[in-house]
Protein backbone atom coordinates (compact mmCIF):
# COMPACT_ATOMS: atom_id res chain seq x y z
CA UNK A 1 -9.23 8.26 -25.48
CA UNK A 2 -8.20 11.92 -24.65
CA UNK A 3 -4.68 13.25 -23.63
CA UNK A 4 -4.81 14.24 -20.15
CA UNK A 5 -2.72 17.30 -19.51
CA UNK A 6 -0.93 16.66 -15.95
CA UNK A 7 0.28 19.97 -15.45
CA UNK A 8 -3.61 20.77 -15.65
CA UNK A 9 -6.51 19.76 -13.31
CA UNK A 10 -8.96 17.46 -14.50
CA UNK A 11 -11.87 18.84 -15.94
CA UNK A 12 -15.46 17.30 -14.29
CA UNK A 13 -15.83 14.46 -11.84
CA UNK A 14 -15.89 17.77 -9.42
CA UNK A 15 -11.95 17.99 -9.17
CA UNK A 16 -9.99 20.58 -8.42
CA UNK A 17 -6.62 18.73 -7.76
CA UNK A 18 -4.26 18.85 -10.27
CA UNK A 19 -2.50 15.16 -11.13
CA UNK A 20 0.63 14.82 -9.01
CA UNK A 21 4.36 15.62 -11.52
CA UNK A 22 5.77 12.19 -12.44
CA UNK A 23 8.87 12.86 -9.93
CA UNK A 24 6.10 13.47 -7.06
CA UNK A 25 4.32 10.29 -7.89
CA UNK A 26 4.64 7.43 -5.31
CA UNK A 27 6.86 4.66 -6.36
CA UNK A 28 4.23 1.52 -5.10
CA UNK A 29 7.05 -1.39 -7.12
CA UNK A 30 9.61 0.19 -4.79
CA UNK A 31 7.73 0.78 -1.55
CA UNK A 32 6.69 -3.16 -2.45
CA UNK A 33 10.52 -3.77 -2.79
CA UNK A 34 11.71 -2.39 0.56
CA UNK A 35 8.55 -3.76 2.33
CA UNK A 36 9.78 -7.32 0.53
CA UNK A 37 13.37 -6.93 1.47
CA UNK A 38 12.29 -6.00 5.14
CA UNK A 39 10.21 -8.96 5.64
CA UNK A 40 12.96 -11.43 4.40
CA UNK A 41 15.51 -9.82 6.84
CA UNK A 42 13.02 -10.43 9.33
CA UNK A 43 12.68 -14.11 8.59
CA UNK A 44 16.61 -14.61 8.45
CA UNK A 45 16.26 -12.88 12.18
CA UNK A 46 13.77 -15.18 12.84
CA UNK A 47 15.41 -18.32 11.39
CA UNK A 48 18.72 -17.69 12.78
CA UNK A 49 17.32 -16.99 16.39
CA UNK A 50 15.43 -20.53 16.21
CA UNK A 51 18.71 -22.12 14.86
CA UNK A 52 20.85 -20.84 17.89
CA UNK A 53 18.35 -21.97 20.59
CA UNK A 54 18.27 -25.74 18.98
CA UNK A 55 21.64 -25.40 20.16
């Protein structure tokens, strides 16, 4: 297994792009959190609309 260098592009595979800084990187677990969170306050929207028109 070799050290990859991020501040350095990676050699072969016909790559010129260096690895993104670990500050740049995307956050996927928290994009997956907000997307989460939004859904469930989307079902509470939904769940309290159907609640009201039952009446």
């Amino acid at each position: 297994m070799q050290d990859i260098n991020l501040e350095k592009p990676i050699e072969g595979a016909n790559s010129t792009i260096p690895l993104a800084k670990e500050e740049e990187r995307v956050n996927y677990f928290e994009i997956g959190r907000l997307m989460a969170i939004g859904g469930l306050e989307d079902k509470i929207k939904e769940i309290e609309l159907k609640d009201f028109t039952k009446g």
